[in-house]
Protein backbone atom coordinates (compact mmCIF):
# COMPACT_ATOMS: atom_id res chain seq x y z
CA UNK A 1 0.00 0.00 0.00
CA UNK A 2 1.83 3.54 -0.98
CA UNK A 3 2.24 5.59 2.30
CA UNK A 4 0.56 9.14 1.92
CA UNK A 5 2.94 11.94 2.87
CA UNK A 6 2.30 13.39 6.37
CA UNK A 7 2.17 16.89 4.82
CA UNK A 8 -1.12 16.05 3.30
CA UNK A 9 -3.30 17.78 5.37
CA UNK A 10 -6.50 15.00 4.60
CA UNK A 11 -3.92 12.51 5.85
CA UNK A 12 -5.09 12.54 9.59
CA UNK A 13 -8.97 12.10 8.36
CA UNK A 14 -7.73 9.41 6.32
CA UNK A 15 -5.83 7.47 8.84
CA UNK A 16 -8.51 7.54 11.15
CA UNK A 17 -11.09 6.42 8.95
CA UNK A 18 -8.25 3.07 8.65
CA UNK A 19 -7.80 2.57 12.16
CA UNK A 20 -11.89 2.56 13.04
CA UNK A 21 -12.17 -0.04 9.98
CA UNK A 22 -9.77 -2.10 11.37
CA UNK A 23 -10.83 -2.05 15.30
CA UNK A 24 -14.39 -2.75 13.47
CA UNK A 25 -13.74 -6.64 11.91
CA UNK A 26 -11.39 -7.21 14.78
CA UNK A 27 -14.20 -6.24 17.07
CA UNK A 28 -16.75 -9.38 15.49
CA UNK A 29 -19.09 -6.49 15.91
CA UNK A 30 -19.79 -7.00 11.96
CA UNK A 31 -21.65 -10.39 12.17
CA UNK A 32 -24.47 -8.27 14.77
CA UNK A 33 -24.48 -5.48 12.64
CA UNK A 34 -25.29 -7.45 9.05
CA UNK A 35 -26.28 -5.45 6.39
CA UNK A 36 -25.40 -2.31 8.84
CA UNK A 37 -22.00 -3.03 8.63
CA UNK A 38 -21.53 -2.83 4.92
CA UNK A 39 -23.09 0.25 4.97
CA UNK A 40 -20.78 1.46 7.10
CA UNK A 41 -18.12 0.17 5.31
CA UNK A 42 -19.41 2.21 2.47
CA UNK A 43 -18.83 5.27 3.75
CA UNK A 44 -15.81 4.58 4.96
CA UNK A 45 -14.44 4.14 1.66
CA UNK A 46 -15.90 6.80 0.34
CA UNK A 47 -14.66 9.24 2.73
CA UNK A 48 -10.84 7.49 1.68
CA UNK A 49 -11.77 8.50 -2.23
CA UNK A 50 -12.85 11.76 -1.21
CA UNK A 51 -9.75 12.14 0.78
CA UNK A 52 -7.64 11.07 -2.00
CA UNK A 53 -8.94 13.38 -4.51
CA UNK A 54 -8.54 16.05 -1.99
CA UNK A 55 -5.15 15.33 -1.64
CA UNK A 56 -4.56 15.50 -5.49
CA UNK A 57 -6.23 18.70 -6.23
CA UNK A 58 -4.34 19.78 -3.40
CA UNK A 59 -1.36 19.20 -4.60
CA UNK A 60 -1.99 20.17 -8.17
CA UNK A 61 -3.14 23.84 -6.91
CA UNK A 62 0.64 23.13 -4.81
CA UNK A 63 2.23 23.00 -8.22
CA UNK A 64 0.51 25.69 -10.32
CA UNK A 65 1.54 28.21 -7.61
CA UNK A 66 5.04 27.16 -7.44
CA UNK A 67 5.14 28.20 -11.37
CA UNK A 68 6.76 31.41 -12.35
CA UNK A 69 4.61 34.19 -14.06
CA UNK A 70 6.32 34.70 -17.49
CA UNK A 71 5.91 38.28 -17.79
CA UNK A 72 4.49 39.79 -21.18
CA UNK A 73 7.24 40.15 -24.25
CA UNK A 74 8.34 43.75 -25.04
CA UNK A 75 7.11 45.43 -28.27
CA UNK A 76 9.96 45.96 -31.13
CA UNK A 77 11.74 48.97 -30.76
CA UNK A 78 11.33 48.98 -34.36
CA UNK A 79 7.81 50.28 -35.98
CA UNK A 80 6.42 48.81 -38.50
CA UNK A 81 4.88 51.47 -41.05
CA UNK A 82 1.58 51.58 -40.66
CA UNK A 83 1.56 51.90 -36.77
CA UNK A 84 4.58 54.63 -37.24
CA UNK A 85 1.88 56.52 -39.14
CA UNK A 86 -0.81 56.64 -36.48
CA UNK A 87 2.02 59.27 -35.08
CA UNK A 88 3.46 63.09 -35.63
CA UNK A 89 7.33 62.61 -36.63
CA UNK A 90 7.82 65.65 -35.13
CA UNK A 91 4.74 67.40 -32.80
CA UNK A 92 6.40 70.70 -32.54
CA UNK A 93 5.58 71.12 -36.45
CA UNK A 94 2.10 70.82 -36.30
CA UNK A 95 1.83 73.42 -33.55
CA UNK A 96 0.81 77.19 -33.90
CA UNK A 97 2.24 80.33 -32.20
CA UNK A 98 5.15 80.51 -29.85
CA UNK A 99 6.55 78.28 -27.45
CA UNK A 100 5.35 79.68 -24.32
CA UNK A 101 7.82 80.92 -21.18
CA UNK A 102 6.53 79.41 -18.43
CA UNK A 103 9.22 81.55 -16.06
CA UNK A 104 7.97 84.99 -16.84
CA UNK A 105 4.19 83.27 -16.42
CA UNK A 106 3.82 86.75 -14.33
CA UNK A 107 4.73 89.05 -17.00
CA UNK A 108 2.63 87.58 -19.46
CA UNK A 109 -0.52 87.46 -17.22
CA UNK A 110 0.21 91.11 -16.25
CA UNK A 111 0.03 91.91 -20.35
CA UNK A 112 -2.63 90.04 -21.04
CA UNK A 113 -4.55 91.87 -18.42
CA UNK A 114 -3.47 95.79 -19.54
CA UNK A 115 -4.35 94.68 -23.38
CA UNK A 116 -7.89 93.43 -22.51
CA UNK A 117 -10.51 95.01 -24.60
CA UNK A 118 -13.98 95.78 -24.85
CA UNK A 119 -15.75 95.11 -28.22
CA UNK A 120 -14.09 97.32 -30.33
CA UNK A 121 -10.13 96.23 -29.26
CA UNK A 122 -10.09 99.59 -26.72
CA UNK A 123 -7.76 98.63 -24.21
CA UNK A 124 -9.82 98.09 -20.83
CA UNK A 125 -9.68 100.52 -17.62
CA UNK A 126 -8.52 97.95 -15.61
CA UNK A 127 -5.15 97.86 -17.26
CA UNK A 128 -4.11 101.64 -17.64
CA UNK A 129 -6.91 103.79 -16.21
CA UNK A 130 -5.36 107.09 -17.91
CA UNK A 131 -5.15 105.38 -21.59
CA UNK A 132 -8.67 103.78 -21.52
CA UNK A 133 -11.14 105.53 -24.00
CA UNK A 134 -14.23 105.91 -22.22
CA UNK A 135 -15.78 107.47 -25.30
CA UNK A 136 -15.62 104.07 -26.66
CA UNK A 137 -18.57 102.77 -24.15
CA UNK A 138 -20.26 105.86 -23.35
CA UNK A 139 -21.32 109.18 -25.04
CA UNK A 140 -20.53 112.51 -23.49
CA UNK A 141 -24.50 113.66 -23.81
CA UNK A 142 -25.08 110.51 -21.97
CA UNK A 143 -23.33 111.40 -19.45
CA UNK A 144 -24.84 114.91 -19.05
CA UNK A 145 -28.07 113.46 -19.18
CA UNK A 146 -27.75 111.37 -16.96
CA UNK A 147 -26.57 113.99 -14.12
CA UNK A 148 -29.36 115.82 -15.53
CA UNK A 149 -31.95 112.85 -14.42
CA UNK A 150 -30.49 111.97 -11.35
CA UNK A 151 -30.96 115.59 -10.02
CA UNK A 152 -34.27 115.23 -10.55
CA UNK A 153 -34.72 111.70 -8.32
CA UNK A 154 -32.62 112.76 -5.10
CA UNK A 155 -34.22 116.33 -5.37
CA UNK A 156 -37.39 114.81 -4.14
CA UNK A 157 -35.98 112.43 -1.85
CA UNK A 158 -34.73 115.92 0.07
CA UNK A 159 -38.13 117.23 0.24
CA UNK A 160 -38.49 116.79 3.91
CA UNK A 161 -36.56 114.97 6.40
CA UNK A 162 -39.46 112.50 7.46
CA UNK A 163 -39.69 111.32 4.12
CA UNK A 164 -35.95 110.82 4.11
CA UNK A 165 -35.36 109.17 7.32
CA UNK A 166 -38.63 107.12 6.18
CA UNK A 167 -36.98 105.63 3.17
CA UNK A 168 -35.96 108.62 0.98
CA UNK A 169 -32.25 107.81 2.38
CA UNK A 170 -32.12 104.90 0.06
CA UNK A 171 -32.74 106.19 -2.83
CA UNK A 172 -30.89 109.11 -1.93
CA UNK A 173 -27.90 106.90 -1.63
CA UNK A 174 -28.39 105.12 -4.92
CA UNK A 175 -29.28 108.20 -6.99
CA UNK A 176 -25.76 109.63 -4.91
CA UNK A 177 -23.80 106.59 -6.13
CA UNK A 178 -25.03 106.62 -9.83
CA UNK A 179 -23.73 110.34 -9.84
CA UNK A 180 -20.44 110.03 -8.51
CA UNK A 181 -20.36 107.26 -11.15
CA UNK A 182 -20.57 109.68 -13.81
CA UNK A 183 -18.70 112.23 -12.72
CA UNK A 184 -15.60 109.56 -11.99
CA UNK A 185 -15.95 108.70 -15.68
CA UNK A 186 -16.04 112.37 -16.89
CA UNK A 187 -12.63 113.10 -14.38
CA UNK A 188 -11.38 110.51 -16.94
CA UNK A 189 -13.15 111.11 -20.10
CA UNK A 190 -10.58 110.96 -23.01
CA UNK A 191 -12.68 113.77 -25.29
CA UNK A 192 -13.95 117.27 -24.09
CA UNK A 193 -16.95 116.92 -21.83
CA UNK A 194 -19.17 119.58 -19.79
CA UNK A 195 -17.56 119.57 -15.67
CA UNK A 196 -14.67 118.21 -16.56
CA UNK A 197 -12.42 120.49 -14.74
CA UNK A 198 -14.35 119.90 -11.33
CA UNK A 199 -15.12 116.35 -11.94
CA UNK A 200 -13.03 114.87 -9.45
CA UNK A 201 -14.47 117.26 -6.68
CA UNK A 202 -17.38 116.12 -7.23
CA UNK A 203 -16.91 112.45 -8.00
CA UNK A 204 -15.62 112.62 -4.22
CA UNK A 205 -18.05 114.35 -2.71
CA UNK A 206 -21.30 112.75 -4.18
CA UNK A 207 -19.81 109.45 -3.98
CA UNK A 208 -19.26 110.26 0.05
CA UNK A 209 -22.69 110.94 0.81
CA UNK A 210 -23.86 108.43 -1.20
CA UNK A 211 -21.70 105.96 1.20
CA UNK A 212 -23.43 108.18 4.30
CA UNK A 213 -26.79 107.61 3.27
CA UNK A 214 -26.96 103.91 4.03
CA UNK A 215 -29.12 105.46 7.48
CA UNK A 216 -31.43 108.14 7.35
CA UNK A 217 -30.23 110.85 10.19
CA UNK A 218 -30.14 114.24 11.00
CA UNK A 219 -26.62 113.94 9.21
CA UNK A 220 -26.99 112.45 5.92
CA UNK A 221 -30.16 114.24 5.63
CA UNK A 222 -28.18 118.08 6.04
CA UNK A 223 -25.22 116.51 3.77
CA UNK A 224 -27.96 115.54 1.10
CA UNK A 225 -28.95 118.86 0.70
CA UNK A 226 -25.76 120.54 0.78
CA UNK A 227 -25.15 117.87 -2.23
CA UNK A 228 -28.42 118.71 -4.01
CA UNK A 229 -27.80 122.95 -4.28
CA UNK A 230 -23.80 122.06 -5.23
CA UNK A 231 -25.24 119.56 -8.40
CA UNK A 232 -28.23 122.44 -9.16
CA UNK A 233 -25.24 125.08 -9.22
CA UNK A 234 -23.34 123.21 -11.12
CA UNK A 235 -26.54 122.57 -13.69
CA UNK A 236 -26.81 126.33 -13.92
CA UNK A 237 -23.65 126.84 -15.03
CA UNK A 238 -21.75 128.23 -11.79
CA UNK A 239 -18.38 126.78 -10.66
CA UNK A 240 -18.59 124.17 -7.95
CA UNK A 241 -17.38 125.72 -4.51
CA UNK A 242 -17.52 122.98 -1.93
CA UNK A 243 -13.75 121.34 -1.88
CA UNK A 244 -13.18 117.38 -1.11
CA UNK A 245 -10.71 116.40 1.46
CA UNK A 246 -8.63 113.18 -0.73
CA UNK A 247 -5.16 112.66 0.62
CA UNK A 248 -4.95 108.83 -0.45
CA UNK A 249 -4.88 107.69 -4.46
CA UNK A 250 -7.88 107.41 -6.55
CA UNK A 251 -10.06 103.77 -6.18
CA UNK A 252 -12.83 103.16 -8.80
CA UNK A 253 -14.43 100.80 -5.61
CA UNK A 254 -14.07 103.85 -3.75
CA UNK A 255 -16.88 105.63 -6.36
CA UNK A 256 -20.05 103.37 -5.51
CA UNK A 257 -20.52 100.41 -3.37
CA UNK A 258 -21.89 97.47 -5.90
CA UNK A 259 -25.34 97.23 -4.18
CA UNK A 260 -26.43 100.99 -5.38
CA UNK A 261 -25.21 99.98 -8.71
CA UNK A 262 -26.87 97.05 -9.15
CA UNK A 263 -30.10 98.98 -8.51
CA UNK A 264 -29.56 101.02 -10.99
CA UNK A 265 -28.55 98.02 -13.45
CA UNK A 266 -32.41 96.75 -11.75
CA UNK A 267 -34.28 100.32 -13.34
CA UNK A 268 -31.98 99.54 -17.01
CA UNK A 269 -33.40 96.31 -17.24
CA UNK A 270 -36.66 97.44 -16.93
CA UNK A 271 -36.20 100.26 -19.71
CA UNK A 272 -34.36 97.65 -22.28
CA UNK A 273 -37.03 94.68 -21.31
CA UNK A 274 -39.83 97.56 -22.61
CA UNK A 275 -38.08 98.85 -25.04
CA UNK A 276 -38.01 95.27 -27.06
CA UNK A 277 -40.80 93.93 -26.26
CA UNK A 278 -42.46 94.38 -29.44
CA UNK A 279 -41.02 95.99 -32.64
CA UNK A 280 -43.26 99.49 -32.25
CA UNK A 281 -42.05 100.47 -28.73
CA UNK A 282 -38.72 99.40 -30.09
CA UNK A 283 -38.71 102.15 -32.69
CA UNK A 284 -40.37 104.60 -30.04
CA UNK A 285 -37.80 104.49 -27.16
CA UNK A 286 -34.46 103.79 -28.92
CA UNK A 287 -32.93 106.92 -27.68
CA UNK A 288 -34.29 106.03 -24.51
CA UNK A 289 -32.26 102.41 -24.63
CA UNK A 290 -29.03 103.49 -26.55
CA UNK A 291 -28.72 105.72 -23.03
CA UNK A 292 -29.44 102.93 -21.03
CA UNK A 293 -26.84 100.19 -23.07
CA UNK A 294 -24.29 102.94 -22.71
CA UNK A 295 -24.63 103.16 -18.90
CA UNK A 296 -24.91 99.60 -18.56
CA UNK A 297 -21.77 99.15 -20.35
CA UNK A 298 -20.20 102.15 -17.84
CA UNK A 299 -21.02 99.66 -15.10
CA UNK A 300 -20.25 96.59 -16.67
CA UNK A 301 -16.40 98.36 -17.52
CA UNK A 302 -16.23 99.77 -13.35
CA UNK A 303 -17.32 96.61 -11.56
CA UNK A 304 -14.26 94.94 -12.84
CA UNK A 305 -11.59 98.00 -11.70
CA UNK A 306 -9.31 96.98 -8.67
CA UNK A 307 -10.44 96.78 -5.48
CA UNK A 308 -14.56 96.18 -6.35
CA UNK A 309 -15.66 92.93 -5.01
CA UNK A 310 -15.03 90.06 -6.76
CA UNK A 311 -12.50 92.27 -9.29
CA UNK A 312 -10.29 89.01 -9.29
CA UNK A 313 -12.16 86.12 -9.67
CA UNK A 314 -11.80 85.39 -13.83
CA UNK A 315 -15.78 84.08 -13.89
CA UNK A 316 -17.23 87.23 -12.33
CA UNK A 317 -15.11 89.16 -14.58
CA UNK A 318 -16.32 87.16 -17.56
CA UNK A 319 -20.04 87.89 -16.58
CA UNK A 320 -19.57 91.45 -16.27
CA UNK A 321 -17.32 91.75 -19.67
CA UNK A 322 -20.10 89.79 -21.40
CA UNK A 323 -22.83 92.65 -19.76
CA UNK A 324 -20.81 95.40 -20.82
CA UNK A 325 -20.21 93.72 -24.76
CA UNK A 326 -23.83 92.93 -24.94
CA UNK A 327 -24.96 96.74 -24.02
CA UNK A 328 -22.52 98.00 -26.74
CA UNK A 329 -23.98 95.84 -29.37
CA UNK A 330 -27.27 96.66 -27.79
CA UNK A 331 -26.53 100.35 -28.57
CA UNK A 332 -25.27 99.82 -32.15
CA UNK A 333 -28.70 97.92 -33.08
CA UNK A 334 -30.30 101.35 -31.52
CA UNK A 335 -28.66 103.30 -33.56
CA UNK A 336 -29.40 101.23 -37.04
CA UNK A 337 -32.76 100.25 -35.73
CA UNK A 338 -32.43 97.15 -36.10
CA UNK A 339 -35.28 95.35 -33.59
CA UNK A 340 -33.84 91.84 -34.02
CA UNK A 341 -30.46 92.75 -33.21
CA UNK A 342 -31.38 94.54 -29.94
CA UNK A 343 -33.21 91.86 -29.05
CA UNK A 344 -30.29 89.37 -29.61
CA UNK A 345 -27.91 91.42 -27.68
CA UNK A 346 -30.60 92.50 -24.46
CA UNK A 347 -31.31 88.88 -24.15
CA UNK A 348 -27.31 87.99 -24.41
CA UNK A 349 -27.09 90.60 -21.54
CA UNK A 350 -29.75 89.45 -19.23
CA UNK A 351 -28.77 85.81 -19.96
CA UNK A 352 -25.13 87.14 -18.39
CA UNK A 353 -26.88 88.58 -15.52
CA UNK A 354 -29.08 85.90 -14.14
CA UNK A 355 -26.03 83.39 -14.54
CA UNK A 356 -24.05 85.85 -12.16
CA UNK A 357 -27.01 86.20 -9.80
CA UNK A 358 -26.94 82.67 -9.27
CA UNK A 359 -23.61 82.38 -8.68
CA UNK A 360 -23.02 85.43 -6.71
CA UNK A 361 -26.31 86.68 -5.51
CA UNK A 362 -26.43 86.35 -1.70
């Protein structure tokens, strides 16, 4: 009989099934048990073939472990021509423009930023304030208008100072903010415009009591009015006599905070949503929206100077850039009365502003 090697590890079940087989006929115990005992004996050898074909796979499985893995054979160093041709000999030929310089990464941001342009390739006021052609977004008789309709709002909210402490502060303030706007942009206007040479007094000024109005008191209320005779003076012709007291540099963020100019963005939108609603009112109030594109496109250009929240995150900047594009093409369809094209470029710019309202919008 072949000996099983002890390391099998069925070999104790085996040898015990042996030994009770043997102790069994030695025992005489079969002749009681009759049939019983071959029943028995049955199993018995059974459980020795199952054993033995444990053993086996066992020891096949033993085997097929102990086998190296033959790792996979290299590919040719040489191609063959048609997979060489699924490949560029030479990448760098197929590529356009310069090699970029990834160690003057700073430079190169720095002039991509001061030769960003609005529409028409103007270089944009964030880059070099004093080179930036305003005239490019805005007209001067916009911008005289404008004062010119503002005057009219915060002289009524002025009337009394229960209305103002009631409420009339904050439209005060935004009316306030929306002029210092324009006089900012007129300090800086590249072409001859009316107030130019007291512009920056009075960009300072109105745009400090537009910041004081956020509370209606005794205070705001007596700067308001001093604010209201200086713009009426200045409307008249006579030379502005109240003097600002600047001693630090010039901010654009400084001008306006962005909450009073996105009310007055609010009253543009509901000009420009009138004013193409249907081709007849379209042909009707085109001055009225060419004014309105042009001071949309003011704000648009300002919200992105230094300093103004959000002035350096690239997707705000994107939203108001697409704004201030979509006012100027806005105004050109105004100005060739053409209805479809306004309408194109209005719902370009509104498309821009709810998709920064929901990103920014608190």
């Amino acid at each position: 009989m072949t000996r099983l090697p002890d390391s099998n590890p069925n070999w104790p079940l085996l040898r015990r099934s042996a030994d009770m087989t043997r102790s069994f006929w030695q025992s005489k115990k079969h002749r009681a048990y009759g049939h019983n005992a071959l029943a028995w004996i049955a199993i018995l050898v059974a459980c020795s073939v199952w054993c033995g074909q444990s053993f086996q796979a066992t020891a096949a499985t033993g085997n097929s472990q102990s086998k190296t893995n033959r790792r996979a054979i290299p590919p040719s160093a040489q191609w063959d021509k048609a997979s060489a041709d699924f490949f560029f000999s030479d990448a760098f030929t197929t590529l356009e423009g310069t090699r970029p310089n990834f160690s003057s990464s700073g430079q190169k941001a720095a002039a991509s930023q001061n030769t960003a342009s609005v529409g028409d390739g103007t270089p944009t006021a964030n880059g070099a304030a004093e080179s930036f052609k305003w005239s490019s977004l805005v007209s001067a008789d916009t911008l005289t208008d404008e004062i010119k309709t503002l005057n009219a709002i915060v002289s009524k909210t002025v009337s009394s100072p229960s209305d103002f402490k009631g409420g009339g502060y904050d439209q005060a303030r935004e009316s306030f903010s929306a002029i210092a706007l324009v006089f900012a942009v007129i300090a800086a206007y590249d072409e001859e415009v009316r107030w130019k040479k007291t512009a920056e007094t009075a960009r300072d000024l109105f745009s400090r009591v537009g910041f004081n109005c956020k509370v209606g008191t005794d205070q705001s209320f007596a700067e308001s009015k001093l604010r209201v005779k200086d713009l009426e003076s200045l409307l008249e012709g006579a030379p502005l006599t109240a003097k600002n007291d600047r001693d630090e540099d010039f901010l654009w963020s400084q001008v306006a905070g962005r909450p009073a100019l996105m009310s007055r963005l609010e009253v543009a939108d509901g000009i420009m949503s009138g004013a193409v609603a249907a081709k007849g009112d379209f042909l009707k109030q085109a001055e009225k929206l060419l004014h309105e594109m042009e001071i949309v496109a003011v704000i648009g250009e300002t919200i992105q100077q230094k300093d103004f929240e959000y002035h350096d995150d690239d997707t705000y900047r994107g939203y108001a850039a697409t704004m201030r594009d979509s006012a100027l093409k806005a105004r050109e369809a105004a100005k060739k009365s053409d209805y479809d094209g306004a309408r194109s470029a209005v719902g370009a710019l509104k498309k821009s502003c709810d998709a920064c309202h929901a990103d920014y919008r608190s």
